[in-house]
PDB file of N, CA and C in Angstrom:
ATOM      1  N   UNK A   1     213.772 -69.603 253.102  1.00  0.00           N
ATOM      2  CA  UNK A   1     215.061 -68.983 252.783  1.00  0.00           C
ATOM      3  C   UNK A   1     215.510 -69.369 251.363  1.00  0.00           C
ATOM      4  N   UNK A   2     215.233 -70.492 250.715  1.00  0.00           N
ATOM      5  CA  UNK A   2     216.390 -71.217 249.703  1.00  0.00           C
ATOM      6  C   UNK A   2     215.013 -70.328 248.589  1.00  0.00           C
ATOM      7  N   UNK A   3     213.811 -70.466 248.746  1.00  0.00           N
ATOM      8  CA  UNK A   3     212.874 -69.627 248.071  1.00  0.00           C
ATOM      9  C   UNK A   3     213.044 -68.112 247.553  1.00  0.00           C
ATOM     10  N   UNK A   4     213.376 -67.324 248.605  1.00  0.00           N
ATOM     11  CA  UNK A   4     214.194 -66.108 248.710  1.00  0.00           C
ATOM     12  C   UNK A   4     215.506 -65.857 247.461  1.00  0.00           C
ATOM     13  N   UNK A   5     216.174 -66.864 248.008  1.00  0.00           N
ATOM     14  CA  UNK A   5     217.478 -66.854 247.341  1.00  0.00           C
ATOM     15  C   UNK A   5     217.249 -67.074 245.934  1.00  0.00           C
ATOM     16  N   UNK A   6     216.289 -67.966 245.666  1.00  0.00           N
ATOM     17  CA  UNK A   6     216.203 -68.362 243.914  1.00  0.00           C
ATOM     18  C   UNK A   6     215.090 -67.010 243.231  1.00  0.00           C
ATOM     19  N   UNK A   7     214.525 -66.526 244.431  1.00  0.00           N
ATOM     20  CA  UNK A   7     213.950 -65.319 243.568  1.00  0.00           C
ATOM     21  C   UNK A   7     215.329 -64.125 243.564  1.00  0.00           C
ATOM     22  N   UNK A   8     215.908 -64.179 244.020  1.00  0.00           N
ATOM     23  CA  UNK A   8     217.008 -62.902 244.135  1.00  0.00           C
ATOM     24  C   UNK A   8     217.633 -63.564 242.720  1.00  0.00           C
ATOM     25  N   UNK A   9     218.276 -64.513 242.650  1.00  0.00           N
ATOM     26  CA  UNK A   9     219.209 -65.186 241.661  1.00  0.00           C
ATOM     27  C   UNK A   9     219.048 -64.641 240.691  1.00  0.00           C
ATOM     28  N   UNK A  10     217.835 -64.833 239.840  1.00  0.00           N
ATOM     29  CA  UNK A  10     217.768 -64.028 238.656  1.00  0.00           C
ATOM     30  C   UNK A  10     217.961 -62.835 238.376  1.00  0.00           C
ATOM     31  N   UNK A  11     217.239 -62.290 239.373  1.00  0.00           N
ATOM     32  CA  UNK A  11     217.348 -60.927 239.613  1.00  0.00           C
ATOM     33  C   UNK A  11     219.088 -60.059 239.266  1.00  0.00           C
ATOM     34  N   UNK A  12     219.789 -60.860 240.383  1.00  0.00           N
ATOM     35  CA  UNK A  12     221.745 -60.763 240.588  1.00  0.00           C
ATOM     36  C   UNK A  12     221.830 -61.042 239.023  1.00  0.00           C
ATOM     37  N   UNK A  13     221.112 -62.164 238.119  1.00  0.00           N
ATOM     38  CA  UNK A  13     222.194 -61.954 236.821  1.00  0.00           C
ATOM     39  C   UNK A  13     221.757 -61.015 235.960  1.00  0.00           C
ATOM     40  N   UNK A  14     220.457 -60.269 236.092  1.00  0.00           N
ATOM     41  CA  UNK A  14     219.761 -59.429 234.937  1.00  0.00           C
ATOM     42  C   UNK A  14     220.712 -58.438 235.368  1.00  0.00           C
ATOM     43  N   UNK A  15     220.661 -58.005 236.862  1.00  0.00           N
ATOM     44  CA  UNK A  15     221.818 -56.586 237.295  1.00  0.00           C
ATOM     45  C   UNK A  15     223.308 -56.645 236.746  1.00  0.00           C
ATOM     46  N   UNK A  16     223.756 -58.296 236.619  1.00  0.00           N
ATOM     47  CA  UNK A  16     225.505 -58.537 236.011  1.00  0.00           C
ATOM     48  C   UNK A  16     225.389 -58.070 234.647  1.00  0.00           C
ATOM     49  N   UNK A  17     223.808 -58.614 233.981  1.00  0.00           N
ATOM     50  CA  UNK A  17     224.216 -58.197 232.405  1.00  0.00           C
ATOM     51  C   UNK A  17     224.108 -57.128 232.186  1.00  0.00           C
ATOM     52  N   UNK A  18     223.070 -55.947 232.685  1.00  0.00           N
ATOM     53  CA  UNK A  18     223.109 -54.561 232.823  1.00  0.00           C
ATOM     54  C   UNK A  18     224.110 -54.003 232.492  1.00  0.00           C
ATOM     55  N   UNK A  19     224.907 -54.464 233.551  1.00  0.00           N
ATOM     56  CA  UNK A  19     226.291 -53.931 233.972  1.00  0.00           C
ATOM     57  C   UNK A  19     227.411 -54.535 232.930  1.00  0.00           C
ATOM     58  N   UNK A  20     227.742 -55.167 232.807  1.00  0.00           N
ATOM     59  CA  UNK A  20     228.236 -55.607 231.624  1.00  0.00           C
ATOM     60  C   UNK A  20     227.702 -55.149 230.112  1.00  0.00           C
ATOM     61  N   UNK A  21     226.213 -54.977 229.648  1.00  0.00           N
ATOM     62  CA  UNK A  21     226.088 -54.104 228.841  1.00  0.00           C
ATOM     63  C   UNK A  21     226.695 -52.930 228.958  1.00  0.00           C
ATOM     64  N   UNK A  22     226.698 -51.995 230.089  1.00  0.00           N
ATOM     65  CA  UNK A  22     226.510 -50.293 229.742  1.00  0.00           C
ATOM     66  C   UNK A  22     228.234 -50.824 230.302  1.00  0.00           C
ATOM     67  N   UNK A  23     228.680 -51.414 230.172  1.00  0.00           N
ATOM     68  CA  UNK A  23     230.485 -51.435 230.165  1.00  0.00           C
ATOM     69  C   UNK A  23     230.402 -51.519 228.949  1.00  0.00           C
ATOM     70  N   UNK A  24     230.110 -52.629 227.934  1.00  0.00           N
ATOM     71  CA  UNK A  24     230.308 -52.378 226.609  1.00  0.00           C
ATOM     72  C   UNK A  24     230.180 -51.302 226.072  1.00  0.00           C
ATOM     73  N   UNK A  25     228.958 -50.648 226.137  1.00  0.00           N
ATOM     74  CA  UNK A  25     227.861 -49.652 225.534  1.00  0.00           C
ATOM     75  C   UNK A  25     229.159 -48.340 225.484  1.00  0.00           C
ATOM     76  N   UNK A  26     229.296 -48.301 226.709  1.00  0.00           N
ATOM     77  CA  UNK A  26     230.326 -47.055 227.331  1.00  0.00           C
ATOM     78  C   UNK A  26     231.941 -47.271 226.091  1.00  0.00           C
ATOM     79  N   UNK A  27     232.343 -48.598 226.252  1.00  0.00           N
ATOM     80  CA  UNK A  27     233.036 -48.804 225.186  1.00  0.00           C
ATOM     81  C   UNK A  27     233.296 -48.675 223.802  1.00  0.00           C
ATOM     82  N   UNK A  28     232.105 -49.335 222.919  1.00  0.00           N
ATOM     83  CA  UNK A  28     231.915 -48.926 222.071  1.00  0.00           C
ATOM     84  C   UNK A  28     231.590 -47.572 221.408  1.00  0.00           C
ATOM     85  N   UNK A  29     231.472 -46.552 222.694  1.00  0.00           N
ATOM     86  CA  UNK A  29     230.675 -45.098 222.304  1.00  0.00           C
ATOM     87  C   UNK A  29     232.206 -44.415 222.525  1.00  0.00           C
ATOM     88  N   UNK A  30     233.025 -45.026 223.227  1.00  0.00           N
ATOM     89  CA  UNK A  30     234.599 -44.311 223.480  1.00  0.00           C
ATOM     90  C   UNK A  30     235.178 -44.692 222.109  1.00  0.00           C
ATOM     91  N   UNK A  31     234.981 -45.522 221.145  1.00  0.00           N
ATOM     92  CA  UNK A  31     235.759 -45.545 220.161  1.00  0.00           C
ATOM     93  C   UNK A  31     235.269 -44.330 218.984  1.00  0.00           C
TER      94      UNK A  31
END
């Protein structure tokens, strides 16, 4: 299980920065 979880982990922050990029991205293209 705790194996599982530390392979997901990274995974959860590459998807936060994604997402947080194309929020910027989206931002910067609205100005």
């Amino acid at each position: 299980m705790d194996c599982f979880e530390t392979k997901l982990q990274p995974v959860a922050l590459i998807v936060q920065q994604i997402e947080i990029g194309g929020i910027i991205y989206e931002d910067s293209r609205l100005e």
